[in-house]
Protein backbone atom coordinates (compact mmCIF):
# COMPACT_ATOMS: atom_id res chain seq x y z
CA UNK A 1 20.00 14.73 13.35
CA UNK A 2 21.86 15.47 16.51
CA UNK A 3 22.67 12.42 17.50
CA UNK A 4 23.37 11.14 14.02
CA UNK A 5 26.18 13.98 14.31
CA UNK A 6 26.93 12.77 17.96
CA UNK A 7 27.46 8.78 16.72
CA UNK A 8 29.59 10.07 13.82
CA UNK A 9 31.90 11.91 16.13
CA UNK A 10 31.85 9.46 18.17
CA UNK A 11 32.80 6.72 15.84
CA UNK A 12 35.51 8.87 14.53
CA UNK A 13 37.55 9.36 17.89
CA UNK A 14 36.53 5.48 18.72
CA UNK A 15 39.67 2.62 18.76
CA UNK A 16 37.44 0.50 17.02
CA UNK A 17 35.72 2.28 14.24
CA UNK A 18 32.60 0.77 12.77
CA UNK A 19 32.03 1.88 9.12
CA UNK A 20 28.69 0.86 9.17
CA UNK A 21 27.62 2.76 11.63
CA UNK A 22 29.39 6.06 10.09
CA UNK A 23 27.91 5.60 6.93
CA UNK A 24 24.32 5.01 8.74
CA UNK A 25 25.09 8.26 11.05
CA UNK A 26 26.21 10.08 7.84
CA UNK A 27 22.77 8.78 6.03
CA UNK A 28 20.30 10.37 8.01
CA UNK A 29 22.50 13.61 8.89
CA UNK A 30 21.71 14.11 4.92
CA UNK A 31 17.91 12.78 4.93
CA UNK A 32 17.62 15.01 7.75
CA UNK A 33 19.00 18.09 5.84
CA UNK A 34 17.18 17.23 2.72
CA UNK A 35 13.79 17.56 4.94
CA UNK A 36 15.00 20.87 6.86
CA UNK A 37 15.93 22.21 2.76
CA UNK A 38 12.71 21.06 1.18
CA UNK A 39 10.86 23.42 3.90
CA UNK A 40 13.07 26.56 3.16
CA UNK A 41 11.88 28.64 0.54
CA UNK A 42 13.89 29.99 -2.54
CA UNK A 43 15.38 33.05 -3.36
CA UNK A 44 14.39 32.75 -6.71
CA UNK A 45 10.35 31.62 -5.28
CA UNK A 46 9.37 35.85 -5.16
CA UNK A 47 10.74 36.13 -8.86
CA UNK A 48 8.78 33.69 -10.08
CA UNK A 49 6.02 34.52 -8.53
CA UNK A 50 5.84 38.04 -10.08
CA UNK A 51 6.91 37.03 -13.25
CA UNK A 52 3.73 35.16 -13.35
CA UNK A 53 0.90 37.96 -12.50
């Protein structure tokens, strides 16, 4: 994800920017922060949790 954000930047101070390659760098910045989310529990995960006992 790091260098994803390290291409984007790059690309966006470049002469000759590449769209291709910023979308790309912007596509796995997200899949990589849609992984890091899916391991983060809920606020809402205690809640339920009681409401079912």
């Amino acid at each position: 994800m790091i260098l994803a954000i390290l291409v984007a930047l790059y690309q966006q101070v470049a002469d000759d920017k590449n769209v291709y390659i910023m979308v790309g760098a912007i596509a796995i910045f997200m899949f990589g922060m849609m992984q890091l989310s899916a391991k983060t529990p809920s606020k809402n995960q205690d809640k339920k949790e009681e409401d079912v006992h």
